[in-house]
PDB file of N, CA and C in Angstrom:
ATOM      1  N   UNK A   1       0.845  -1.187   0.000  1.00  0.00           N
ATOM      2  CA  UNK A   1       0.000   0.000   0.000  1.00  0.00           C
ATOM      3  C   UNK A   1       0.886   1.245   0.000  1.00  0.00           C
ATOM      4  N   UNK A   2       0.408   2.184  -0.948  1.00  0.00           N
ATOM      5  CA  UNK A   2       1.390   3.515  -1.077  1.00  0.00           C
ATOM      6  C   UNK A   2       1.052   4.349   0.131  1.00  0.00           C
ATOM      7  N   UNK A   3       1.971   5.210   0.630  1.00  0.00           N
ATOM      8  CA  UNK A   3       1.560   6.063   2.086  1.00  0.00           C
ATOM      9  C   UNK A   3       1.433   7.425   0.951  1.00  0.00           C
ATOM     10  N   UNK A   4       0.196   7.643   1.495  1.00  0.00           N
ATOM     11  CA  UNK A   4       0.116   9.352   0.689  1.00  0.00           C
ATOM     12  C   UNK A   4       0.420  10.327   1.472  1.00  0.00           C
ATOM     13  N   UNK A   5       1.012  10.163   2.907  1.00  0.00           N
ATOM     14  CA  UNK A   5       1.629  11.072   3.854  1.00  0.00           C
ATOM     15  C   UNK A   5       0.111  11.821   4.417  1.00  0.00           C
ATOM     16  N   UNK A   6      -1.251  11.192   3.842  1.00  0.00           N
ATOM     17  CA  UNK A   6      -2.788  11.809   4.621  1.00  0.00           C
ATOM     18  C   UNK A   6      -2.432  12.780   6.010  1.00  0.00           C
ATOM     19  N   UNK A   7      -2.581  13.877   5.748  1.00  0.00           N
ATOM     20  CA  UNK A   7      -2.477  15.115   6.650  1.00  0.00           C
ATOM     21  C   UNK A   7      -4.556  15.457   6.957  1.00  0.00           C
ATOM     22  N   UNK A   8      -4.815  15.676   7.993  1.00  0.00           N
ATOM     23  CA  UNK A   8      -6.259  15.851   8.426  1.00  0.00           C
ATOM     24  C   UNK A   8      -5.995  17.938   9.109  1.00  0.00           C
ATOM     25  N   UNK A   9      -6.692  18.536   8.050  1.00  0.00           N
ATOM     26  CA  UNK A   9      -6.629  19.897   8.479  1.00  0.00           C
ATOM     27  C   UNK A   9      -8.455  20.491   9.521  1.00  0.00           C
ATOM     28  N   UNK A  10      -8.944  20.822  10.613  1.00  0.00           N
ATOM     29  CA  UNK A  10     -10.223  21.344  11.024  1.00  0.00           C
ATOM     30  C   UNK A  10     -10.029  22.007  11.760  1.00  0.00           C
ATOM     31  N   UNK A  11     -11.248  23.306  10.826  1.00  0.00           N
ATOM     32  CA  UNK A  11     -11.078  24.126  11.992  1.00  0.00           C
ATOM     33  C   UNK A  11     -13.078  24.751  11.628  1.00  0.00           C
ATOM     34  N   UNK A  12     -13.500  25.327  12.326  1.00  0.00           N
ATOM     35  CA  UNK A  12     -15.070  25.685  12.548  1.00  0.00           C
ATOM     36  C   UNK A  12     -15.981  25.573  10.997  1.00  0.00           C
ATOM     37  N   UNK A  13     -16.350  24.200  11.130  1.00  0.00           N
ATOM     38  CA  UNK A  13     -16.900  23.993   9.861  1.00  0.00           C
ATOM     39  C   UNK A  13     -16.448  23.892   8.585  1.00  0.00           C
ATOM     40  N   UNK A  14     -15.097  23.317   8.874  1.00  0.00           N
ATOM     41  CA  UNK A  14     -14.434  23.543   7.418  1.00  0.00           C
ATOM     42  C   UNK A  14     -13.239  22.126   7.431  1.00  0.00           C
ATOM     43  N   UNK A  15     -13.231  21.387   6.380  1.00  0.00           N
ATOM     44  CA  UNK A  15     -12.176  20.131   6.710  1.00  0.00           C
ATOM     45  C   UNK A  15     -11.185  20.274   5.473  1.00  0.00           C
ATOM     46  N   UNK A  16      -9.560  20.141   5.374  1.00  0.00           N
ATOM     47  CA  UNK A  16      -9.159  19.592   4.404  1.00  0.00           C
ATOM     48  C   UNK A  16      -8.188  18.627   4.644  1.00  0.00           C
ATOM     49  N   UNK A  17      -8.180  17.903   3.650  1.00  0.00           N
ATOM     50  CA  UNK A  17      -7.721  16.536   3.381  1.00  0.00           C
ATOM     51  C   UNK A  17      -6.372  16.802   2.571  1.00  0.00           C
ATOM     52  N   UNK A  18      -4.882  16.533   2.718  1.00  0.00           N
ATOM     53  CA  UNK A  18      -4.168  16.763   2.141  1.00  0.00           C
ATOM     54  C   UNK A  18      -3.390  15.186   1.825  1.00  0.00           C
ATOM     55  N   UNK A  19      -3.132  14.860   0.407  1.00  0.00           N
ATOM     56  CA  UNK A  19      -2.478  14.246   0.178  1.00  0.00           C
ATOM     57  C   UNK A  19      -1.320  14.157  -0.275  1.00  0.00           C
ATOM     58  N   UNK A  20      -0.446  13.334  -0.796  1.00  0.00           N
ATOM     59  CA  UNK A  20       0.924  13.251  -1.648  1.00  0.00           C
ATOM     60  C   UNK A  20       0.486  12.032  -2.831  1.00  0.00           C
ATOM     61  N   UNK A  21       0.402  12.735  -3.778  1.00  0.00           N
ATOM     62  CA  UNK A  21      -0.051  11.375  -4.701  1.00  0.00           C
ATOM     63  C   UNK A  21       1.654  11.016  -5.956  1.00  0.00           C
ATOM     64  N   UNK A  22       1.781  10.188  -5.490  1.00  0.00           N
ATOM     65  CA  UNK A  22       3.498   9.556  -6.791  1.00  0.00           C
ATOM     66  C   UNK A  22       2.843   9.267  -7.658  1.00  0.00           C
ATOM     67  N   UNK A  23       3.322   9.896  -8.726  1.00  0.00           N
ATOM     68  CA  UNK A  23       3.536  10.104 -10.167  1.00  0.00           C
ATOM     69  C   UNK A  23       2.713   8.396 -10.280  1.00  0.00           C
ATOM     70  N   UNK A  24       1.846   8.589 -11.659  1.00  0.00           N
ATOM     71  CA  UNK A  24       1.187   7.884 -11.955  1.00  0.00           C
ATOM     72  C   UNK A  24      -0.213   6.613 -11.137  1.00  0.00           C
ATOM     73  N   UNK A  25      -0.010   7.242  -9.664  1.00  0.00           N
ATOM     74  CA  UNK A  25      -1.454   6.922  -8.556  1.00  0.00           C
ATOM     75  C   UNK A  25      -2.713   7.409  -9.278  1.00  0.00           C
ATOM     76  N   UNK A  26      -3.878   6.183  -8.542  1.00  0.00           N
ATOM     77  CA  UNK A  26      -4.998   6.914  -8.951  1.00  0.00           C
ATOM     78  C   UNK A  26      -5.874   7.219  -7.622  1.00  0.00           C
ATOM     79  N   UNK A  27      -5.956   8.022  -7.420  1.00  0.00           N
ATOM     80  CA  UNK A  27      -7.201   8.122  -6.123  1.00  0.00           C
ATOM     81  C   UNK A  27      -8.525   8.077  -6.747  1.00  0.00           C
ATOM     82  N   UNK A  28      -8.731   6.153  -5.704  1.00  0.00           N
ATOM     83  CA  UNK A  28     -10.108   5.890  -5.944  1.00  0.00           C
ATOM     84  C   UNK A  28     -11.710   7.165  -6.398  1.00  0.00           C
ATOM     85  N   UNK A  29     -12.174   6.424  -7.423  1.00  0.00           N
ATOM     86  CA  UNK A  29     -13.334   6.882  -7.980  1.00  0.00           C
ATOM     87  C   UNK A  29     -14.458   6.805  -6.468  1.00  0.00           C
ATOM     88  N   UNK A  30     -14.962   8.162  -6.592  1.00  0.00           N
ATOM     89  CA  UNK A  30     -16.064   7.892  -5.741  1.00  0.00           C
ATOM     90  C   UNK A  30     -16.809   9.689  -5.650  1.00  0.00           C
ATOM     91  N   UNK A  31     -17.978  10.099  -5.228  1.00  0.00           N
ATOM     92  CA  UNK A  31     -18.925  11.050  -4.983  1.00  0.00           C
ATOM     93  C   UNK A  31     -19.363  11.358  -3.506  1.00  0.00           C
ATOM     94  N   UNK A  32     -19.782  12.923  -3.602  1.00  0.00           N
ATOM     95  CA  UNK A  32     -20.108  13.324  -2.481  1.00  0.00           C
ATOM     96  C   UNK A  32     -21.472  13.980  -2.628  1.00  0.00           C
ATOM     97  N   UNK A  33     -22.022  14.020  -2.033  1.00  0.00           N
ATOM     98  CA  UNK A  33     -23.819  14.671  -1.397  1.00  0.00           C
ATOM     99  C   UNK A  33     -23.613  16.095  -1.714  1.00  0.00           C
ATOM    100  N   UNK A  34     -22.443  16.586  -2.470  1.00  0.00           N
ATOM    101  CA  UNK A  34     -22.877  18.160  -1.867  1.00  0.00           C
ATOM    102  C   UNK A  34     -21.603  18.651  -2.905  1.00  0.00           C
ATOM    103  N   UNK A  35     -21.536  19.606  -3.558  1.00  0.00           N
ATOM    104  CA  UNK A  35     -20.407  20.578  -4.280  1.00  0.00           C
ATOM    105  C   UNK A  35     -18.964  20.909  -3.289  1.00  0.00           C
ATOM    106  N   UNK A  36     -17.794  20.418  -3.520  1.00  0.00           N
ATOM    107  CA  UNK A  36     -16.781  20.864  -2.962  1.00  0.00           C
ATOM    108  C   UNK A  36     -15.642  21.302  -3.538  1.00  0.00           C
ATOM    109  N   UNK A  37     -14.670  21.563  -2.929  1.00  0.00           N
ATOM    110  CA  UNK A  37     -13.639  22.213  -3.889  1.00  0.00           C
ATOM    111  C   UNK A  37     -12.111  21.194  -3.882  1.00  0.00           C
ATOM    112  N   UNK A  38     -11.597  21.250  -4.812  1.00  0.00           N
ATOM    113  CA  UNK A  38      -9.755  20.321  -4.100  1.00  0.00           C
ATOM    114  C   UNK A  38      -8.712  21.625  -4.767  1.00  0.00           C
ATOM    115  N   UNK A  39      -7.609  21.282  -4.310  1.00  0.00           N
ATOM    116  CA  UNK A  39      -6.847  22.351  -4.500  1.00  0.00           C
ATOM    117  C   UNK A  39      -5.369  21.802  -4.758  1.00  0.00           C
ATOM    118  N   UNK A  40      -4.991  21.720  -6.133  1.00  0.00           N
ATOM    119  CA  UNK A  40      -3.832  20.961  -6.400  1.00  0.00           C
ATOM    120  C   UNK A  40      -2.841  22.260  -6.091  1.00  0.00           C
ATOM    121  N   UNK A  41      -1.893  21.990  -5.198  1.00  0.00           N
ATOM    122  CA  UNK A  41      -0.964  22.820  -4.601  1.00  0.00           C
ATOM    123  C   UNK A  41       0.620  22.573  -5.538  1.00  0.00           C
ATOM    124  N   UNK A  42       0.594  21.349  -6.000  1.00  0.00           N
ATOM    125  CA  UNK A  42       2.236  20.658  -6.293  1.00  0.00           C
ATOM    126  C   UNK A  42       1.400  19.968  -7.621  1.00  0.00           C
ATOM    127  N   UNK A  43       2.184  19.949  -8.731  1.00  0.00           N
ATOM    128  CA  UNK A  43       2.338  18.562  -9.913  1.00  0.00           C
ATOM    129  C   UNK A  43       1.492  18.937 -10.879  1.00  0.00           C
ATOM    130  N   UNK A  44       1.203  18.044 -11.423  1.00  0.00           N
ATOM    131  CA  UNK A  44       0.083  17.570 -12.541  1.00  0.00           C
ATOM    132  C   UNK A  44      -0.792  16.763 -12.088  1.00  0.00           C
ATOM    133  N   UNK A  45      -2.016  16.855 -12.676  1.00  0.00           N
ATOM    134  CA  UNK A  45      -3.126  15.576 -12.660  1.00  0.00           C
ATOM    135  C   UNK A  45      -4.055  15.459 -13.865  1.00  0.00           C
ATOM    136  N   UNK A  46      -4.811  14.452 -13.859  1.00  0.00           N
ATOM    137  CA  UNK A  46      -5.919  14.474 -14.566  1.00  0.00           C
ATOM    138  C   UNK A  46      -6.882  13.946 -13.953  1.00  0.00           C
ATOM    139  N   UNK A  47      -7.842  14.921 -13.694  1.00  0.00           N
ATOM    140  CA  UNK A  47      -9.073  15.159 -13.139  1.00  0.00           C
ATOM    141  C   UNK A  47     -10.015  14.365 -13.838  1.00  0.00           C
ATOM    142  N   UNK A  48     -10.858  12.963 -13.853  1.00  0.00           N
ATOM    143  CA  UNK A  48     -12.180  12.528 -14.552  1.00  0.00           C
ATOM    144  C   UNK A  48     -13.335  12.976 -13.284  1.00  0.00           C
ATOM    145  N   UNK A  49     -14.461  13.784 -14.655  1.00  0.00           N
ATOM    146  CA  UNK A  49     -15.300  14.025 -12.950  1.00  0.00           C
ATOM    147  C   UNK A  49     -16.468  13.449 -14.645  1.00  0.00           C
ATOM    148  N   UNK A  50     -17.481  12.239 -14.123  1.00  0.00           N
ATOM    149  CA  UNK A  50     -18.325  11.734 -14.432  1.00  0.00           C
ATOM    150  C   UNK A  50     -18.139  11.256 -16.214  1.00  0.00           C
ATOM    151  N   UNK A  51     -17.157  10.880 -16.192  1.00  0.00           N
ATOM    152  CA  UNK A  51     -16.035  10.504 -17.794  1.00  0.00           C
ATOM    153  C   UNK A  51     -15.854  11.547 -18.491  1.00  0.00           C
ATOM    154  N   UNK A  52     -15.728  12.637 -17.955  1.00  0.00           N
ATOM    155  CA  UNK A  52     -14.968  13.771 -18.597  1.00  0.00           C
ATOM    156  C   UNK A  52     -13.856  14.107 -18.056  1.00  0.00           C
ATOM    157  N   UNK A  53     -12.501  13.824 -18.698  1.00  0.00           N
ATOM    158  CA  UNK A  53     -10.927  14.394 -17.881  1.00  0.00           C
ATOM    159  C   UNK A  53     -10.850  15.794 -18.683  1.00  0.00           C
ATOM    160  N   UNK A  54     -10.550  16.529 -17.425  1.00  0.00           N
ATOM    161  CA  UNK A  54      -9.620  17.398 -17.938  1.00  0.00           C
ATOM    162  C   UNK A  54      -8.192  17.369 -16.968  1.00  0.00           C
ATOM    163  N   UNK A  55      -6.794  18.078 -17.368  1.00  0.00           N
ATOM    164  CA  UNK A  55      -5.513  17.955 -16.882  1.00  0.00           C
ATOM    165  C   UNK A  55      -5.241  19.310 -16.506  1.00  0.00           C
ATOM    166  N   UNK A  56      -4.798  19.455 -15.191  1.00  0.00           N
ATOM    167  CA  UNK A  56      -4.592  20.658 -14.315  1.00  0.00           C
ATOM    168  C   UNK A  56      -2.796  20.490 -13.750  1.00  0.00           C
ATOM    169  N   UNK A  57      -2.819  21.785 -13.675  1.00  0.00           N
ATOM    170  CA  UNK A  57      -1.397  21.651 -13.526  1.00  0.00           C
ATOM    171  C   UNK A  57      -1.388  22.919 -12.153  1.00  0.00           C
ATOM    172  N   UNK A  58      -0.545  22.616 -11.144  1.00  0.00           N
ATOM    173  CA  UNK A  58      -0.263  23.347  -9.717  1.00  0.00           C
ATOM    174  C   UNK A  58       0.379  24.815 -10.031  1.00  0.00           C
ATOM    175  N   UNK A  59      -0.191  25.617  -9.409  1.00  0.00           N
ATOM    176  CA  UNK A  59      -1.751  25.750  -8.564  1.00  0.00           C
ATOM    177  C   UNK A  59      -2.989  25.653  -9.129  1.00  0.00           C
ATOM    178  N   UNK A  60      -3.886  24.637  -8.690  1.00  0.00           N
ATOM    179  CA  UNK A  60      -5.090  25.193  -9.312  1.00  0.00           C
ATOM    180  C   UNK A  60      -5.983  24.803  -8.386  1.00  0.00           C
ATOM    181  N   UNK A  61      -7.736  25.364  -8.427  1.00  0.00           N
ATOM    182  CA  UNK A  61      -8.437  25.360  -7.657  1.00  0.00           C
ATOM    183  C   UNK A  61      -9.489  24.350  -8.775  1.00  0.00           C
ATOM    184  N   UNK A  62     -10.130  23.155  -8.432  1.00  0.00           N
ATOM    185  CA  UNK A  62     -11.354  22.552  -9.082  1.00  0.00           C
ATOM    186  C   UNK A  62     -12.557  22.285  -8.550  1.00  0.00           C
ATOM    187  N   UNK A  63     -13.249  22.851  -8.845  1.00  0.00           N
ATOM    188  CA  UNK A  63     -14.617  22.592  -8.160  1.00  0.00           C
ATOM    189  C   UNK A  63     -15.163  21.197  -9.138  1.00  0.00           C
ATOM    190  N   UNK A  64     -16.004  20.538  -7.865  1.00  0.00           N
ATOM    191  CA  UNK A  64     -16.110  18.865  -8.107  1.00  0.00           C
ATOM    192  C   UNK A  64     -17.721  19.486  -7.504  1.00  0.00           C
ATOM    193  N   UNK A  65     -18.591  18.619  -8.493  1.00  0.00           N
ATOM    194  CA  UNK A  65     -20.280  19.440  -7.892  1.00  0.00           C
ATOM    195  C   UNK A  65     -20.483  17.998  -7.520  1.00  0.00           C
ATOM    196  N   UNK A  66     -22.136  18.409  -6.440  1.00  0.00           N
ATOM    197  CA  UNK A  66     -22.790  17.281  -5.809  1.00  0.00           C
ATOM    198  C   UNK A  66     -23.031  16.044  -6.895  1.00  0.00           C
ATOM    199  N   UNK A  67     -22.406  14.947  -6.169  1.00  0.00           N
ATOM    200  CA  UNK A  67     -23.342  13.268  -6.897  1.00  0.00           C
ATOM    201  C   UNK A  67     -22.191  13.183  -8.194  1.00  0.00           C
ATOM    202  N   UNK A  68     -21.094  13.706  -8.259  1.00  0.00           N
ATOM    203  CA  UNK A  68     -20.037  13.684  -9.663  1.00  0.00           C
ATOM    204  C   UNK A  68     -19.497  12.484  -9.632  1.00  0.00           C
ATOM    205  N   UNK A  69     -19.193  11.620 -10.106  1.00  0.00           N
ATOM    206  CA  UNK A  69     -18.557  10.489  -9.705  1.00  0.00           C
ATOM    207  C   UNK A  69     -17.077  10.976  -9.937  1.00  0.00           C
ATOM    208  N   UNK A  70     -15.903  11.482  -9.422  1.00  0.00           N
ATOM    209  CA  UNK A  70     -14.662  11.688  -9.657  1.00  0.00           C
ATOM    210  C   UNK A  70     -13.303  10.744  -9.132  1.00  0.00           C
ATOM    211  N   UNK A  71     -12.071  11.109 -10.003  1.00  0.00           N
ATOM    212  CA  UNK A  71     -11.034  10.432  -9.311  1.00  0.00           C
ATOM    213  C   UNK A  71      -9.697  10.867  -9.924  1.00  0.00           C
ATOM    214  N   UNK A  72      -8.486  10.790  -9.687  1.00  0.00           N
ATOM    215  CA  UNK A  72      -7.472  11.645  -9.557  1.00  0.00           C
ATOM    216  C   UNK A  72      -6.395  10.930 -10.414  1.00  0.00           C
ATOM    217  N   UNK A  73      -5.599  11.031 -11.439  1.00  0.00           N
ATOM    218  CA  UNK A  73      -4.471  10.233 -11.607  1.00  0.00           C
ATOM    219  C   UNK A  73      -3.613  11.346 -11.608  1.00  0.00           C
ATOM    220  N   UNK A  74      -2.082  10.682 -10.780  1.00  0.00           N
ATOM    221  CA  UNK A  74      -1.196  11.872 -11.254  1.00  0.00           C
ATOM    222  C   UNK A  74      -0.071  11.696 -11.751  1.00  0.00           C
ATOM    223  N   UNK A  75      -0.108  13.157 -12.689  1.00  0.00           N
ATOM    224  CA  UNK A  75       0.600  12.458 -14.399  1.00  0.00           C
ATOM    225  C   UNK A  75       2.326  12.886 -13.496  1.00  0.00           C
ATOM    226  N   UNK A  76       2.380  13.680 -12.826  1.00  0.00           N
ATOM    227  CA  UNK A  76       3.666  13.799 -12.191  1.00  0.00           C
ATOM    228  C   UNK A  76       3.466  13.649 -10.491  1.00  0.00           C
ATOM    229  N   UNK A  77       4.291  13.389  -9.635  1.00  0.00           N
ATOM    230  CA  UNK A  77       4.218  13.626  -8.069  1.00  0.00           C
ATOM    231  C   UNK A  77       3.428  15.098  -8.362  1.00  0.00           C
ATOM    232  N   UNK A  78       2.233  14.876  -6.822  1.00  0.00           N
ATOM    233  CA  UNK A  78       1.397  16.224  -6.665  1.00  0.00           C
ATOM    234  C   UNK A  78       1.175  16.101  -5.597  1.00  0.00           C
ATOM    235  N   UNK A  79       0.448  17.171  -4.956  1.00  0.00           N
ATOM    236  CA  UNK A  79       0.116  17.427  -3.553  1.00  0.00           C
ATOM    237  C   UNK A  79      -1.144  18.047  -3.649  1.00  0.00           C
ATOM    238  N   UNK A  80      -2.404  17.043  -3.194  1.00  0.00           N
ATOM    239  CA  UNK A  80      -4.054  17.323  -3.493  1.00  0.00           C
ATOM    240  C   UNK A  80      -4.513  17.763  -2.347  1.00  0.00           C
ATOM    241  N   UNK A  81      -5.370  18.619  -2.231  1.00  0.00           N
ATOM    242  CA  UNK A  81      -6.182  18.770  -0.889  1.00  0.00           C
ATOM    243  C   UNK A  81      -7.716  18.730  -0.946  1.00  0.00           C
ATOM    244  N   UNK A  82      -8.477  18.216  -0.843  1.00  0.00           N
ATOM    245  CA  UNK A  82      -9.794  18.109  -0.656  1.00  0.00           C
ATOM    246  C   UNK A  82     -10.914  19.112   0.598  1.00  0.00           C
ATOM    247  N   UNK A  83     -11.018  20.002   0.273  1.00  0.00           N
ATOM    248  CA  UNK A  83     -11.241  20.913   0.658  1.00  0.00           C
ATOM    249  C   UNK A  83     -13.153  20.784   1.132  1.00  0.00           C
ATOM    250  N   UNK A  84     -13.741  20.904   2.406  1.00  0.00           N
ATOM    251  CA  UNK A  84     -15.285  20.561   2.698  1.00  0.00           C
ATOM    252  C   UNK A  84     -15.949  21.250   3.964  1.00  0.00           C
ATOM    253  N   UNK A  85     -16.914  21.748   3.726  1.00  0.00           N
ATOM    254  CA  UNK A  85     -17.682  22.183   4.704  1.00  0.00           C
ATOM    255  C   UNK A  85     -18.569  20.681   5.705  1.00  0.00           C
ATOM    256  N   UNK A  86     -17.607  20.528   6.734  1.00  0.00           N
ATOM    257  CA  UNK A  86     -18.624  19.867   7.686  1.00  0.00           C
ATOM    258  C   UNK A  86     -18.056  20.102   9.430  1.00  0.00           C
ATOM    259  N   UNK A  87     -19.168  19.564  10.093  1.00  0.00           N
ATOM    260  CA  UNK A  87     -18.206  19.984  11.340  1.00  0.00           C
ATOM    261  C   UNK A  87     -17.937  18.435  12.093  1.00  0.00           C
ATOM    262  N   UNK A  88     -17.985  17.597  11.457  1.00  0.00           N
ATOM    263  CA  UNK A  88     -17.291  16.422  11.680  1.00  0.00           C
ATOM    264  C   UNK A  88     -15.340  16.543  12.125  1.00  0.00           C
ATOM    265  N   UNK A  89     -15.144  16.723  13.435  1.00  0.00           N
ATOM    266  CA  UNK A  89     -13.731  16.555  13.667  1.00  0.00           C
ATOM    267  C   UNK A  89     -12.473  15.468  13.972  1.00  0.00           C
ATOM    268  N   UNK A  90     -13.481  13.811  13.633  1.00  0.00           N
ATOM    269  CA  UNK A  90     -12.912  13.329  13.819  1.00  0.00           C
ATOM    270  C   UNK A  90     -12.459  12.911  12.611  1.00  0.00           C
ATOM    271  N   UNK A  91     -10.817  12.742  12.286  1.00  0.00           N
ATOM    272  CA  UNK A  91     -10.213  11.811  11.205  1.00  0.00           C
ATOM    273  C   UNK A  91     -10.371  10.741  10.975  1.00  0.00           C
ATOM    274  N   UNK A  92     -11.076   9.551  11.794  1.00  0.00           N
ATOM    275  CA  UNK A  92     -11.536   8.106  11.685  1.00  0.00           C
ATOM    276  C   UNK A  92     -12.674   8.138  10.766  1.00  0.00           C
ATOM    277  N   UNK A  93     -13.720   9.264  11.450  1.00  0.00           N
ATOM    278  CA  UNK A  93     -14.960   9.187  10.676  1.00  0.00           C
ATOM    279  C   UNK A  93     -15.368   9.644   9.493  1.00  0.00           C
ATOM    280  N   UNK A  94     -14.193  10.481   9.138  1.00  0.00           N
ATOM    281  CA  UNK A  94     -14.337  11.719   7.832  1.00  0.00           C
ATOM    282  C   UNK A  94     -14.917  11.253   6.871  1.00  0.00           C
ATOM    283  N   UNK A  95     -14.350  10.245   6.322  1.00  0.00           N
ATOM    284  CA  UNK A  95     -14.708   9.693   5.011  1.00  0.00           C
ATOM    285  C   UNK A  95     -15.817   8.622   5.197  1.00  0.00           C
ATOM    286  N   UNK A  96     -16.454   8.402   6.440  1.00  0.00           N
ATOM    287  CA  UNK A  96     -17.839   8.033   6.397  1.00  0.00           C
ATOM    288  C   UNK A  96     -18.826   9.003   6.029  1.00  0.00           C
ATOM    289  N   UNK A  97     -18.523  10.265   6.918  1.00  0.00           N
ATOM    290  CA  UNK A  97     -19.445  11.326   7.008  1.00  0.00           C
ATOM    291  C   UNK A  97     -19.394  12.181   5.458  1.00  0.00           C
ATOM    292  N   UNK A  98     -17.897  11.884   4.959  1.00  0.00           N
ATOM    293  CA  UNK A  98     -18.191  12.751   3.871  1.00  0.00           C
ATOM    294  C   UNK A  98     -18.052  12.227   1.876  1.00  0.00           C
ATOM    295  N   UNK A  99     -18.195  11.060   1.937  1.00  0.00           N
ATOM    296  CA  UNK A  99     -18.366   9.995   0.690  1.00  0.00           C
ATOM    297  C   UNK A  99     -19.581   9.374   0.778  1.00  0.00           C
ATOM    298  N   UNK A 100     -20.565   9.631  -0.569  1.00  0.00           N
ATOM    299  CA  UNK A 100     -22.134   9.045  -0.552  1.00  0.00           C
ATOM    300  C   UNK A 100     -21.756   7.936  -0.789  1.00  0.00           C
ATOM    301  N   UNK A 101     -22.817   7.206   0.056  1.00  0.00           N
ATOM    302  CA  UNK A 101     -22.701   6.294  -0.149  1.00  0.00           C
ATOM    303  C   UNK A 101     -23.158   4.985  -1.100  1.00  0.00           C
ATOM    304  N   UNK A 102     -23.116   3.949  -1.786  1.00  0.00           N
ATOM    305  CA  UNK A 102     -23.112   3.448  -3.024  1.00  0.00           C
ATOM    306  C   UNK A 102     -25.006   3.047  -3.167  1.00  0.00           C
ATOM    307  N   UNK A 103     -25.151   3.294  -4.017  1.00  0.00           N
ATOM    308  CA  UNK A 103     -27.190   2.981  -3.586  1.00  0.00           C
ATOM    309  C   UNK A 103     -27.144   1.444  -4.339  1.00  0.00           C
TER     310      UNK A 103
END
């Protein structure tokens, strides 16, 4: 299993998720209940949000809307952050509370 170095950022209603993704990773396909933002800080990627890629290059800001099915490959080492309004503070539960779940 690759370590993405997962950093957990909260502070009053607001969560981000920071990763390290090596050159050619894909972060699993999956959707959220609600419009959020990620924020490629470092690298390249290519963004598929519901079989449409487009390729972003650091800095950039992407807005990902409610129910998108998305997922991440990166075409060079990058540094992703997943950026969300909830007031969920625990890091165990995050990704219960904040990935819809499969119907």
């Amino acid at each position: 299993m690759i370590d993405l170095r997962i950093k957990h950022y909260f502070s009053p209603g607001v969560y981000a998720k920071e990763m390290h993704l090596p050159a050619q990773h894909v972060a699993t396909s999956h959707k959220h209940e609600y419009d959020h933002i990620s924020h490629l800080s470092a690298g390249r990627v290519l963004v598929c949000v519901d079989g449409v890629e487009a390729e972003y290059a650091a800095p950039a800001f992407i807005m990902i809307r409610a129910h998108a099915e998305h997922e991440i490959v990166a075409i060079e080492d990058a540094v992703w952050f997943c950026i969300h309004q909830t007031d969920e503070t625990d890091a165990s539960k995050i990704d219960e509370v904040l990935i819809e779940k499969a119907a």
